[in-house]
Structures are given as C-alpha cells and as structure tokens.
PDB file of N, CA and C in Angstrom:
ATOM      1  N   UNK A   1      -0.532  -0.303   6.059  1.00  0.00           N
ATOM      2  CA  UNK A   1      -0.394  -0.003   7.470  1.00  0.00           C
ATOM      3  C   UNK A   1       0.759  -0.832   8.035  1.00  0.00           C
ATOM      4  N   UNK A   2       1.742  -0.174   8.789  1.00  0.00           N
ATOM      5  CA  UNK A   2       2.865  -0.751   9.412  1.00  0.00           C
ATOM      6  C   UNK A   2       2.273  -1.737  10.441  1.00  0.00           C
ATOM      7  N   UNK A   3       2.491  -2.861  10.528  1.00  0.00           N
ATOM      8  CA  UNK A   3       2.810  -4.249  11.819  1.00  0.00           C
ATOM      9  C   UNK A   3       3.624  -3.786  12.403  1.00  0.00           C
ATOM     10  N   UNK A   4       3.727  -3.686  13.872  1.00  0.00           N
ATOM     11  CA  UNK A   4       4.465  -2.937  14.545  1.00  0.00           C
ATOM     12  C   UNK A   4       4.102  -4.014  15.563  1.00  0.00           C
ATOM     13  N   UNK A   5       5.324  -4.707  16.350  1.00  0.00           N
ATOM     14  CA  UNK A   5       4.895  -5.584  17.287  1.00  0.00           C
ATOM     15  C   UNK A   5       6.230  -5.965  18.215  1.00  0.00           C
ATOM     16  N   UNK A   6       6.191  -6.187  19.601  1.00  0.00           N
ATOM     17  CA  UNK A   6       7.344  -6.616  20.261  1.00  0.00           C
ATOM     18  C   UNK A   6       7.822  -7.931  20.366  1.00  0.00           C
ATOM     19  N   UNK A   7       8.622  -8.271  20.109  1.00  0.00           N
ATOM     20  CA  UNK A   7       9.639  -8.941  20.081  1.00  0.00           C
ATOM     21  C   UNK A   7       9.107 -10.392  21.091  1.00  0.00           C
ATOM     22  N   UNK A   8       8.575  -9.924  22.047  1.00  0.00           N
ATOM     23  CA  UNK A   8       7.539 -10.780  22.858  1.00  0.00           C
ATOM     24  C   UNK A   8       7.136 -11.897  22.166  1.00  0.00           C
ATOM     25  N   UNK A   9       5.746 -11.116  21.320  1.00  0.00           N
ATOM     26  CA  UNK A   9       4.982 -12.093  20.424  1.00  0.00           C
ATOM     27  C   UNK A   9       5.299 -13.056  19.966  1.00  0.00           C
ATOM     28  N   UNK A  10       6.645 -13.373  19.649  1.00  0.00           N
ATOM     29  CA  UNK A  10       6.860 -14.456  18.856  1.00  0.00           C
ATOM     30  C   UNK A  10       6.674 -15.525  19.640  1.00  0.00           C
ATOM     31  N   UNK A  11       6.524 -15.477  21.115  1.00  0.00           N
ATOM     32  CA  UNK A  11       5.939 -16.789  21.950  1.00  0.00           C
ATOM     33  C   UNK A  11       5.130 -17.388  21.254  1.00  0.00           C
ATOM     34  N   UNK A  12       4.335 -16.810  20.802  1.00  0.00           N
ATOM     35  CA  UNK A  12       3.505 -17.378  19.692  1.00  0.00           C
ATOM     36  C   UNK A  12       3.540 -16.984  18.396  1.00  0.00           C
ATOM     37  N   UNK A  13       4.550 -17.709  17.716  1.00  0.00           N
ATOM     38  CA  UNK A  13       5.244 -17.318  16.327  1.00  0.00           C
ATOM     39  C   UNK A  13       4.479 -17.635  15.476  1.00  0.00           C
ATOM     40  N   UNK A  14       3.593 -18.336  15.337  1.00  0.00           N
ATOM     41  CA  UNK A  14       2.664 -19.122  14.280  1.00  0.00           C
ATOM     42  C   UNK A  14       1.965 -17.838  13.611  1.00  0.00           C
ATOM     43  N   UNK A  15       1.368 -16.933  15.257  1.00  0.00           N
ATOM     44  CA  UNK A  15       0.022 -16.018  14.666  1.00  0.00           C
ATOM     45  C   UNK A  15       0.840 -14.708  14.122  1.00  0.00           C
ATOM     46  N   UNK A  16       2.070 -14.337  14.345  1.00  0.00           N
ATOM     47  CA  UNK A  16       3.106 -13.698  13.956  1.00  0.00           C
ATOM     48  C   UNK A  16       3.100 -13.709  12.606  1.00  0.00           C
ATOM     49  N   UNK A  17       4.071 -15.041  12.163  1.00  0.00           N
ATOM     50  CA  UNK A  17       4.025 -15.515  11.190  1.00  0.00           C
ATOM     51  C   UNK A  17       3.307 -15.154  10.017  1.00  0.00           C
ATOM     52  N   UNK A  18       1.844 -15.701  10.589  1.00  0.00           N
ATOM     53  CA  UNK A  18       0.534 -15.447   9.761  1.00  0.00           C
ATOM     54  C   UNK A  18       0.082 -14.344   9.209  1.00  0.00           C
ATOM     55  N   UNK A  19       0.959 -13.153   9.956  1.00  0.00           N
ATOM     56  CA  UNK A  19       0.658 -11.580   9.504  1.00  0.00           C
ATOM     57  C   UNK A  19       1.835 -11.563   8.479  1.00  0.00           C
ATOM     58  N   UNK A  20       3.013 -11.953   8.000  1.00  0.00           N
ATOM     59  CA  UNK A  20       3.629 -11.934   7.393  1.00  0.00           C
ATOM     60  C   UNK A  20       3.623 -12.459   5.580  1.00  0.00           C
ATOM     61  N   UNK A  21       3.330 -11.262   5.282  1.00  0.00           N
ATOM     62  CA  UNK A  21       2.980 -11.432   3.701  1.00  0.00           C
ATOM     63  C   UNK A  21       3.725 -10.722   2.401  1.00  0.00           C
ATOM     64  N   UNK A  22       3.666 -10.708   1.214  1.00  0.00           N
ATOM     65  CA  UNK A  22       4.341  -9.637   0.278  1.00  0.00           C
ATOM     66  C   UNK A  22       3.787  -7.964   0.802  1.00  0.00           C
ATOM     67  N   UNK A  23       4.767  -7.422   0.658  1.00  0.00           N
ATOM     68  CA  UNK A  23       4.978  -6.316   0.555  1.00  0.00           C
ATOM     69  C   UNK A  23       4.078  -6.161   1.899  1.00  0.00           C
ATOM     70  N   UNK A  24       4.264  -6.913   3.123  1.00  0.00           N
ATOM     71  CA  UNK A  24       3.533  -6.505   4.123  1.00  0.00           C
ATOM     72  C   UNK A  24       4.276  -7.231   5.146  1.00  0.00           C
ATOM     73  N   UNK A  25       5.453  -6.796   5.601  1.00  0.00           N
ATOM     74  CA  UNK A  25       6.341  -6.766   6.554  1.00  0.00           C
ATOM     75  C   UNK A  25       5.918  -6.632   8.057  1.00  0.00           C
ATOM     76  N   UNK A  26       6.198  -7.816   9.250  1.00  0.00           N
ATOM     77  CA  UNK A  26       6.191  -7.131  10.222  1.00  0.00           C
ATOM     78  C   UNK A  26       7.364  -6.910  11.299  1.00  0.00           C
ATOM     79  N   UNK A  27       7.501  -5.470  11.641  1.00  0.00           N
ATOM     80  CA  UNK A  27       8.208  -5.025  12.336  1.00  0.00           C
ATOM     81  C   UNK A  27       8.640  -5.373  13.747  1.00  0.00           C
ATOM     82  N   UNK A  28       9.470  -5.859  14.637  1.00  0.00           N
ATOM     83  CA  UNK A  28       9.158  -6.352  15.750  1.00  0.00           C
ATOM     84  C   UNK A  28      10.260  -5.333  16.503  1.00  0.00           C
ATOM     85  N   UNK A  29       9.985  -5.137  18.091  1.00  0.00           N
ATOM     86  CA  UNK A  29      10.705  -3.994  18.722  1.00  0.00           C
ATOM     87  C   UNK A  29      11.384  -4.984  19.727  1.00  0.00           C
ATOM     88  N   UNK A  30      11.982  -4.205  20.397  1.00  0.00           N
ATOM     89  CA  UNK A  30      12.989  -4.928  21.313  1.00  0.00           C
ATOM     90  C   UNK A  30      13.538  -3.248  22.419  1.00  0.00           C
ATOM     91  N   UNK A  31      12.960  -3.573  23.917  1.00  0.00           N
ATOM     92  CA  UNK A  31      13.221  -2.466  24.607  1.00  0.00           C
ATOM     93  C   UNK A  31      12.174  -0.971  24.084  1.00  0.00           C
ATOM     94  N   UNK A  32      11.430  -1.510  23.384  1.00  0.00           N
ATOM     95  CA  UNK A  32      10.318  -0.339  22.554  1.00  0.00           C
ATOM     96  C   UNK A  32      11.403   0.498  20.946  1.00  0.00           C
ATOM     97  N   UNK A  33      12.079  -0.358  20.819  1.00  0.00           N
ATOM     98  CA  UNK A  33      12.987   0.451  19.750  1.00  0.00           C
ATOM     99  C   UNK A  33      12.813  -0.968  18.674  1.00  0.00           C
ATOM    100  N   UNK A  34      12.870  -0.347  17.465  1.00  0.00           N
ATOM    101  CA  UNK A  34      12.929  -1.192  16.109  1.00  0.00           C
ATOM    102  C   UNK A  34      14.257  -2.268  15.982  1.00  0.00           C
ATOM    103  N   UNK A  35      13.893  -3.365  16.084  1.00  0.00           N
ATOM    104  CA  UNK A  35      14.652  -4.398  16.108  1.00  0.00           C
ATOM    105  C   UNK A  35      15.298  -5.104  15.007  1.00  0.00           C
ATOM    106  N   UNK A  36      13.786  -5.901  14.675  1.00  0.00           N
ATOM    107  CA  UNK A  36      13.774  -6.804  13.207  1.00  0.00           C
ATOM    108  C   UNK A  36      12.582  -6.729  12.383  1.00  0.00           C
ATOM    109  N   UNK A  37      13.008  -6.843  11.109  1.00  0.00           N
ATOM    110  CA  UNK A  37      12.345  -7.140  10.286  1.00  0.00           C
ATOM    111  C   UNK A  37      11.724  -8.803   9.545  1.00  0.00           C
ATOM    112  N   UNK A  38      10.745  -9.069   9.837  1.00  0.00           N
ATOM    113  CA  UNK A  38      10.168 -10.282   8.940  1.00  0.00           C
ATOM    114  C   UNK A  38       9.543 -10.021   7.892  1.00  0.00           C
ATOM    115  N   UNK A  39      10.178 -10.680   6.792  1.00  0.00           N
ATOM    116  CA  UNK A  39       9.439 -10.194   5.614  1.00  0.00           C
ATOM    117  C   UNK A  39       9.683 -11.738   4.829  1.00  0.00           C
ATOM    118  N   UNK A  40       8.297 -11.507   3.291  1.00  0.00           N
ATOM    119  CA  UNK A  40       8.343 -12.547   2.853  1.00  0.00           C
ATOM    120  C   UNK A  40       9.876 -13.274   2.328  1.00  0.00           C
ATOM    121  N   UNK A  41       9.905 -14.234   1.727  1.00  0.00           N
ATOM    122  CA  UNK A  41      10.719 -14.969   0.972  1.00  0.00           C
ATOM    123  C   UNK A  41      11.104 -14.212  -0.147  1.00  0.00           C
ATOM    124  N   UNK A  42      10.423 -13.798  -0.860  1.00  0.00           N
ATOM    125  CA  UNK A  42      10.400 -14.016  -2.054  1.00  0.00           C
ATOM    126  C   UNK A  42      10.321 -12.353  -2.398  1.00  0.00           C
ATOM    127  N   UNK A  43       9.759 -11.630  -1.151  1.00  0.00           N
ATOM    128  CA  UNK A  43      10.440 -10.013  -0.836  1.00  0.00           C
ATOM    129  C   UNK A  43      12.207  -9.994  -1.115  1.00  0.00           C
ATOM    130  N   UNK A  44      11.897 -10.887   0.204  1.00  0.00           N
ATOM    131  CA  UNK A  44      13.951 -10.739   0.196  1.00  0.00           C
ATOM    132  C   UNK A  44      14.520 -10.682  -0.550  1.00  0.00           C
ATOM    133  N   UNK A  45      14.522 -12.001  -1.225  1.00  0.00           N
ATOM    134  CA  UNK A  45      15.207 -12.477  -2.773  1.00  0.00           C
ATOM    135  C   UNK A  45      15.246 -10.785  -3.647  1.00  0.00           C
ATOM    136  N   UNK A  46      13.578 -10.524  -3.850  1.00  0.00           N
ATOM    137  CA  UNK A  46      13.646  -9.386  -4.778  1.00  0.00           C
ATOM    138  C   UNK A  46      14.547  -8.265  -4.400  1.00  0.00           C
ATOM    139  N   UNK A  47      14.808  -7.956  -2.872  1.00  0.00           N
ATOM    140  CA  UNK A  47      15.720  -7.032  -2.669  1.00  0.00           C
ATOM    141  C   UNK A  47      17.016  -7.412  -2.611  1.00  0.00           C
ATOM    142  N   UNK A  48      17.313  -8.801  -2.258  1.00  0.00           N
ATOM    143  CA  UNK A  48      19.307  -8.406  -2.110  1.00  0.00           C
ATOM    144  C   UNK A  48      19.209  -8.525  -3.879  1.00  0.00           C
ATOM    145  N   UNK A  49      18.354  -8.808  -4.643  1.00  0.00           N
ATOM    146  CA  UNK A  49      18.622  -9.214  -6.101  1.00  0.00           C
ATOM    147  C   UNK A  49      18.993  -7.593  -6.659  1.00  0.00           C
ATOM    148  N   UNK A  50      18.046  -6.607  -6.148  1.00  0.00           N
ATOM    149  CA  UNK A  50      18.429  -5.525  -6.552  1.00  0.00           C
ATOM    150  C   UNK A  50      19.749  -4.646  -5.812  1.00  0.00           C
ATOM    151  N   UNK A  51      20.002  -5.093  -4.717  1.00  0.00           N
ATOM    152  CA  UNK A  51      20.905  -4.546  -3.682  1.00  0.00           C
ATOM    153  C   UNK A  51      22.049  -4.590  -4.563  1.00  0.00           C
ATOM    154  N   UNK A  52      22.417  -5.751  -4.999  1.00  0.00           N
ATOM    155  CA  UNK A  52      23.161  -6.635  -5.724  1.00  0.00           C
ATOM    156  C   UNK A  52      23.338  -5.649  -7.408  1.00  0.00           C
ATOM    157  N   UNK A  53      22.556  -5.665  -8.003  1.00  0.00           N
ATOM    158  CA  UNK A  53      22.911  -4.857  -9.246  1.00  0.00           C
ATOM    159  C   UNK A  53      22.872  -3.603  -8.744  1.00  0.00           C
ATOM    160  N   UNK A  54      22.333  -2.752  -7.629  1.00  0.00           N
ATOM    161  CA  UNK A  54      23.160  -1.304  -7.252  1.00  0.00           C
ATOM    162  C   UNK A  54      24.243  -1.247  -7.280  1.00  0.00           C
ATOM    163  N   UNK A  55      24.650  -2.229  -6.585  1.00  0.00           N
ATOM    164  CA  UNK A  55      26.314  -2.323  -6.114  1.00  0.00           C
ATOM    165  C   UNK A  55      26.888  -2.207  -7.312  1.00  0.00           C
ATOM    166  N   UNK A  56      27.100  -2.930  -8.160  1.00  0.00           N
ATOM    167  CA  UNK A  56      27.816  -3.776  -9.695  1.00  0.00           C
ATOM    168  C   UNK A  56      27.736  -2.342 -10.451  1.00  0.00           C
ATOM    169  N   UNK A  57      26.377  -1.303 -10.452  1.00  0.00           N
ATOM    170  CA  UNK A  57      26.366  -0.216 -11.040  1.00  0.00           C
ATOM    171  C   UNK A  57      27.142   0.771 -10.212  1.00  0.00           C
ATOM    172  N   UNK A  58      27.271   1.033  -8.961  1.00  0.00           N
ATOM    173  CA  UNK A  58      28.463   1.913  -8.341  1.00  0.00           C
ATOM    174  C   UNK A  58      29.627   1.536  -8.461  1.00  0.00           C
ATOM    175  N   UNK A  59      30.047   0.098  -8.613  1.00  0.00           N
ATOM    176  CA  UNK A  59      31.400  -0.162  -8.993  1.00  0.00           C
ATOM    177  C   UNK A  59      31.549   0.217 -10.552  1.00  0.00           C
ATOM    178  N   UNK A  60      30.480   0.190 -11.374  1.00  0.00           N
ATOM    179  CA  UNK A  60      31.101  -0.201 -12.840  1.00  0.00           C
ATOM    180  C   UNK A  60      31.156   1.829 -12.784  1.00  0.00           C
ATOM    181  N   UNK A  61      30.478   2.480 -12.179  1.00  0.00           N
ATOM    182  CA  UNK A  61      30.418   3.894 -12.297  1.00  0.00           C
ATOM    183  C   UNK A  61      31.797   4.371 -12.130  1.00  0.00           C
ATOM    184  N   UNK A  62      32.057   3.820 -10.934  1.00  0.00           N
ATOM    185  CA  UNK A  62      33.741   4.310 -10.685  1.00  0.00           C
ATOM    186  C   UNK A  62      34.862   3.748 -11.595  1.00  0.00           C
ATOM    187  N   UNK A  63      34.513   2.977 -12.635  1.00  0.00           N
ATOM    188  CA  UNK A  63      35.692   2.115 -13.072  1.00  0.00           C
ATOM    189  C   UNK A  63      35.957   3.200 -14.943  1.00  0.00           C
ATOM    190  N   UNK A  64      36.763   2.751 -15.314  1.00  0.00           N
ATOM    191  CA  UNK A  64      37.631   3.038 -16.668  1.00  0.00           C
ATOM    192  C   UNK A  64      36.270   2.885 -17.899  1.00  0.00           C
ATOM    193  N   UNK A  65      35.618   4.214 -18.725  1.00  0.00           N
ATOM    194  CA  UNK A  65      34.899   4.474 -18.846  1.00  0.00           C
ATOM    195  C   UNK A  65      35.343   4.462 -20.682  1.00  0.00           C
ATOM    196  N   UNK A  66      35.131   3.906 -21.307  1.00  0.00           N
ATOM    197  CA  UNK A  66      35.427   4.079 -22.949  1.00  0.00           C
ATOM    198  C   UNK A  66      34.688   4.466 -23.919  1.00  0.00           C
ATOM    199  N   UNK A  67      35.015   5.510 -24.875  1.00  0.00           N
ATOM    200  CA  UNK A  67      34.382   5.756 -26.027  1.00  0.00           C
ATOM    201  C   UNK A  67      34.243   5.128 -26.813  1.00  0.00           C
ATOM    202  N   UNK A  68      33.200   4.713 -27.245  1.00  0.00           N
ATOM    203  CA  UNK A  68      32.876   3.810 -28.399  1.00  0.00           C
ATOM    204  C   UNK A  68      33.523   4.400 -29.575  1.00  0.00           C
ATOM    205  N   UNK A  69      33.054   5.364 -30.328  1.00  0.00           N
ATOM    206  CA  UNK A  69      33.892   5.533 -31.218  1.00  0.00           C
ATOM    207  C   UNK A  69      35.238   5.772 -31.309  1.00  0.00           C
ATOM    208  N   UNK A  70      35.752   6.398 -29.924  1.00  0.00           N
ATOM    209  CA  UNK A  70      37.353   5.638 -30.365  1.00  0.00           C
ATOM    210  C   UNK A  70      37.807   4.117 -30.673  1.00  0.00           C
ATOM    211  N   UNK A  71      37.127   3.738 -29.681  1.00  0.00           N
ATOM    212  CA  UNK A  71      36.866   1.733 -29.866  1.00  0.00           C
ATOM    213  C   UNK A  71      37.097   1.452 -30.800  1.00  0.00           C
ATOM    214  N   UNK A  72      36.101   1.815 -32.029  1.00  0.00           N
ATOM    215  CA  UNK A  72      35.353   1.284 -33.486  1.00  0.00           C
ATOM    216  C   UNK A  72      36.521   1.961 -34.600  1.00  0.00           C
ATOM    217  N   UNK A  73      37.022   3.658 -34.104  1.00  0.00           N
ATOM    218  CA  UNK A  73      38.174   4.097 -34.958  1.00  0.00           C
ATOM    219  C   UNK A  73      39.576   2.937 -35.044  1.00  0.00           C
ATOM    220  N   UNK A  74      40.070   2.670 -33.688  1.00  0.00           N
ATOM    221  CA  UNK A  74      41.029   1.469 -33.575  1.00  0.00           C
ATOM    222  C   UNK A  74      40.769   0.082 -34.070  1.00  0.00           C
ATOM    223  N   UNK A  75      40.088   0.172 -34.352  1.00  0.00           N
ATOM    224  CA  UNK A  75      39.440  -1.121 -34.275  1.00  0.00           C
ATOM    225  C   UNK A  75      39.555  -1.846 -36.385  1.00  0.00           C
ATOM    226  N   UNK A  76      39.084  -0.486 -36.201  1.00  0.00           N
ATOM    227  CA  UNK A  76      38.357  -0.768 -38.239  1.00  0.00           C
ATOM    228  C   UNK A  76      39.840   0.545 -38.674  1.00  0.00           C
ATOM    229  N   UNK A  77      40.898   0.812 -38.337  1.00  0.00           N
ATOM    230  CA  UNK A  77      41.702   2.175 -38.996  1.00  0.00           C
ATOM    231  C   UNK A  77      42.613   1.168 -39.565  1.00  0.00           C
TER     232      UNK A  77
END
C-alpha cells in the first residue's frame, strides 16, 4: 500500500521517518501534487547501483561491436 502524505508532516519527522522502510517508500506531496520520495538507505544504493549498470549497458550497446571469431582468426592466422 502506497504512504501517501503531505509535505506538512514532517513537523514531526520522527513518526514520518518511522513509516519509512525497505521496499516501503513514503511519498510526500507538496500543493496536493507528488513531491518527494523517502526511501530506505540501502533501497537507494540498490537502485542508483542498477541505474548505473543500465547506463554502462546503453553506452556499451551503442559502441564498436566485434566478432569473436574474426578476433581469434587474426589473432592465431
């Protein structure tokens, strides 16, 4: 179930806080529209970690692409 909460609450950040767990994010609004996200530590990490090898795989996708066995023909001819 989505935490859905305004931006307000954090007057009292502690009990905020306290709802904040793995894979259990809470959402906070600002003007009734989606603001920020709080999420665990150790969430985060796991996502820019993967953000991070998406990227490295769209760059290596676009880059100079080699046949192995031509490789291994040059290589050993």
């Amino acid at each position: 179930m989505l935490q859905i909460q305004p931006v307000s609450e954090l007057r009292n950040y502690n009990k905020v806080l306290e709802k904040v767990k793995k894979n259990s994010p809470v959402f906070l609004t600002k003007n009734g529209y989606g603001k920020f996200a709080l999420v665990d530590i150790e969430e985060y990490d796991e996502f820019t970690t993967v953000l991070d090898l998406i990227n490295k795989l769209k760059k290596a996708e676009g880059s100079k692409h080699y046949n192995f066995d031509d490789i291994k023909g040059e290589l050993f001819s």
